[in-house]
Protein backbone atom coordinates (compact mmCIF):
# COMPACT_ATOMS: atom_id res chain seq x y z
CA UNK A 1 33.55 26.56 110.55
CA UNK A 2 35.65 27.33 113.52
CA UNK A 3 36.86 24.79 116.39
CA UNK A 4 35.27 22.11 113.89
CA UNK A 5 36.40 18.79 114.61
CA UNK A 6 36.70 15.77 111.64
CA UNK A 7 35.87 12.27 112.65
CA UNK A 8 35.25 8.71 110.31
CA UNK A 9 33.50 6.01 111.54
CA UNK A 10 33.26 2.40 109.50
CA UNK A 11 31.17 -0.82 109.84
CA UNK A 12 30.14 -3.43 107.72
CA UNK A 13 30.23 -1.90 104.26
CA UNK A 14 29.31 1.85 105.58
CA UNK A 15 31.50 4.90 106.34
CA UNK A 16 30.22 7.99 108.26
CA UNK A 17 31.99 11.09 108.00
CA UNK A 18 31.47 13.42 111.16
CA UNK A 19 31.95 17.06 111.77
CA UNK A 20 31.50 18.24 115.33
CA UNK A 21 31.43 21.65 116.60
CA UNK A 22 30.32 23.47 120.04
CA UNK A 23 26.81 23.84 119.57
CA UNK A 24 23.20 23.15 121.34
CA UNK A 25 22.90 19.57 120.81
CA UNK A 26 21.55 19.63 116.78
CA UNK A 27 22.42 16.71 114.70
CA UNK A 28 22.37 16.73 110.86
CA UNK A 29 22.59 13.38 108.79
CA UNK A 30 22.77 13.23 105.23
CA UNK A 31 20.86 16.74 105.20
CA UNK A 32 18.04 15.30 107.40
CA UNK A 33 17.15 15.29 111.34
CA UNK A 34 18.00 12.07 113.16
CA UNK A 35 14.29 11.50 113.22
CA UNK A 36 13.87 12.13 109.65
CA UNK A 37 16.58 10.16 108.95
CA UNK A 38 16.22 6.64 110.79
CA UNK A 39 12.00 7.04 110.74
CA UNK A 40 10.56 4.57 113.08
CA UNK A 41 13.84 2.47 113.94
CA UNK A 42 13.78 3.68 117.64
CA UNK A 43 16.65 1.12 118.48
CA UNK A 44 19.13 2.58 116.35
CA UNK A 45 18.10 6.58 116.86
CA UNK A 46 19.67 5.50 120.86
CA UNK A 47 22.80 3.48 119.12
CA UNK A 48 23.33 6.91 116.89
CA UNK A 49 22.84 8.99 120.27
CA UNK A 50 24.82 6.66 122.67
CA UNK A 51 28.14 8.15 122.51
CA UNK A 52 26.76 11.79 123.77
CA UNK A 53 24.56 10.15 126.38
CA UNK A 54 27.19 8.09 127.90
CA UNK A 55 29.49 11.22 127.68
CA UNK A 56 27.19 13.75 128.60
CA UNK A 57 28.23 16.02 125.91
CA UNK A 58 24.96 15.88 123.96
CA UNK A 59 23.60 19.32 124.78
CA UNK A 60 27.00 21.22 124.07
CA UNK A 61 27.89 19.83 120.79
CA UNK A 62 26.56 20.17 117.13
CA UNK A 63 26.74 17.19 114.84
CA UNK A 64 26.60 16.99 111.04
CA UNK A 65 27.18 13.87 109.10
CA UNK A 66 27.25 12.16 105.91
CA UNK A 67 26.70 8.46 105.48
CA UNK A 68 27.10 6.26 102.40
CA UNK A 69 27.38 2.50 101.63
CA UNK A 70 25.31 -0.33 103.11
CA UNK A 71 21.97 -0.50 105.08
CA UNK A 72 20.58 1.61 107.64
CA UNK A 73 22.03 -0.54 110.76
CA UNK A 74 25.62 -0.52 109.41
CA UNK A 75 25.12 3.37 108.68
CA UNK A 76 23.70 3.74 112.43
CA UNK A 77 26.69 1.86 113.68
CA UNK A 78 29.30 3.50 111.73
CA UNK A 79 27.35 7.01 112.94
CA UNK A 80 28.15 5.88 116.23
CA UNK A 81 31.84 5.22 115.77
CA UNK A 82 32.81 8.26 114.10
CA UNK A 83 30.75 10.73 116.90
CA UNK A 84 32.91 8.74 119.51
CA UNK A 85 35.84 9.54 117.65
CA UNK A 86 34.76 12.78 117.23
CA UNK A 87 33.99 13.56 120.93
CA UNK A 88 37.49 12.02 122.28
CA UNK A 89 39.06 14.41 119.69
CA UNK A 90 36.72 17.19 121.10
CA UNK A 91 37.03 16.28 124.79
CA UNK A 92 39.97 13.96 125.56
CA UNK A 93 38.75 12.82 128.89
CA UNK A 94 35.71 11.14 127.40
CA UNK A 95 38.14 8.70 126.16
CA UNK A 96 37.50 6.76 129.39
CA UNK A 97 34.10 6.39 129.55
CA UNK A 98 33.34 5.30 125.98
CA UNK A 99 36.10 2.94 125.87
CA UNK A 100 35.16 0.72 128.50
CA UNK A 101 31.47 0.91 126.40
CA UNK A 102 32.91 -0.81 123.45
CA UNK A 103 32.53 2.53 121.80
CA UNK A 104 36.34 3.32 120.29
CA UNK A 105 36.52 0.00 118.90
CA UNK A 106 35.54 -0.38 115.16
CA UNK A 107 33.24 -3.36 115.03
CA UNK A 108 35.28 -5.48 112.43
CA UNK A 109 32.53 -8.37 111.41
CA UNK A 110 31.80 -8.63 107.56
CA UNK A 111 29.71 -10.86 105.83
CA UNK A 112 32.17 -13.69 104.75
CA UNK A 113 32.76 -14.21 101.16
CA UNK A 114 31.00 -17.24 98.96
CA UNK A 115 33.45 -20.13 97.93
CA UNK A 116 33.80 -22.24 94.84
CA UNK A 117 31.22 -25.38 95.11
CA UNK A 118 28.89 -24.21 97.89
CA UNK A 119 25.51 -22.50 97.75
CA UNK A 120 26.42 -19.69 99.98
CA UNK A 121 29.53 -19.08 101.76
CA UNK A 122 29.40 -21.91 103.95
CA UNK A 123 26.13 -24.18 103.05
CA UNK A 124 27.04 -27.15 101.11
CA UNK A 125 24.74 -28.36 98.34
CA UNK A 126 22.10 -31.11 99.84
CA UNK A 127 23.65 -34.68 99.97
CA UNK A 128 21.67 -37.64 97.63
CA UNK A 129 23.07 -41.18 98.30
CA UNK A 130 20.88 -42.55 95.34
């Protein structure tokens, strides 16, 4: 492809890798529509699209993606990281409207790791005095 642009977003446990190239505004995830893809989850389909909304570079630009590892919000999230990165490497001027959106910035939050002794990874076991 020519003028194709290479992008990665991460969250949680998912990665999303992003190709972007001048286009009419199609987007391709995992070999499905956006529609197909996320079904009924309405609140994530406008977290996926956010970045070309805010940008207003969602009719001029074709999107294909892959997305593997964790659930469909962290995939949705990580979608939306990579097409930011994407359209800054695309459009450099976009850089200043997605930033202040909270868009650039990988969203580092894991689930925290069980310890030694404790029913999860903070919960202690229940206390008997007798």
């Amino acid at each position: 492809m020519a003028n194709t642009i290479y992008a990665t977003g991460k969250r949680k446990a998912s990665i999303a890798k992003v190709w972007l190239t001048p286009g009419t505004g199609k987007m391709t995830i995992n070999g499905l529509s956006l529609d197909a893809w996320l079904g009924g989850l309405e609140a994530k389909k406008l977290r996926v699209k956010q970045p070309l909304v805010v940008s207003k570079l969602g009719e001029s630009v074709d999107i294909v993606a892959t997305t593997l590892g964790g659930g469909f919000g962290g995939q949705a999230d990580a979608l939306r990281h990579g097409i930011s990165k994407a359209l800054v490497a695309f459009n450099p001027e976009v850089k200043a409207v997605l930033k202040p959106e909270g868009m650039m910035t990988r969203d580092s939050r894991v689930v925290e790791r069980k310890k030694p002794g404790k029913r999860k990874a903070r919960r202690s076991r229940q206390f008997s005095k007798r």
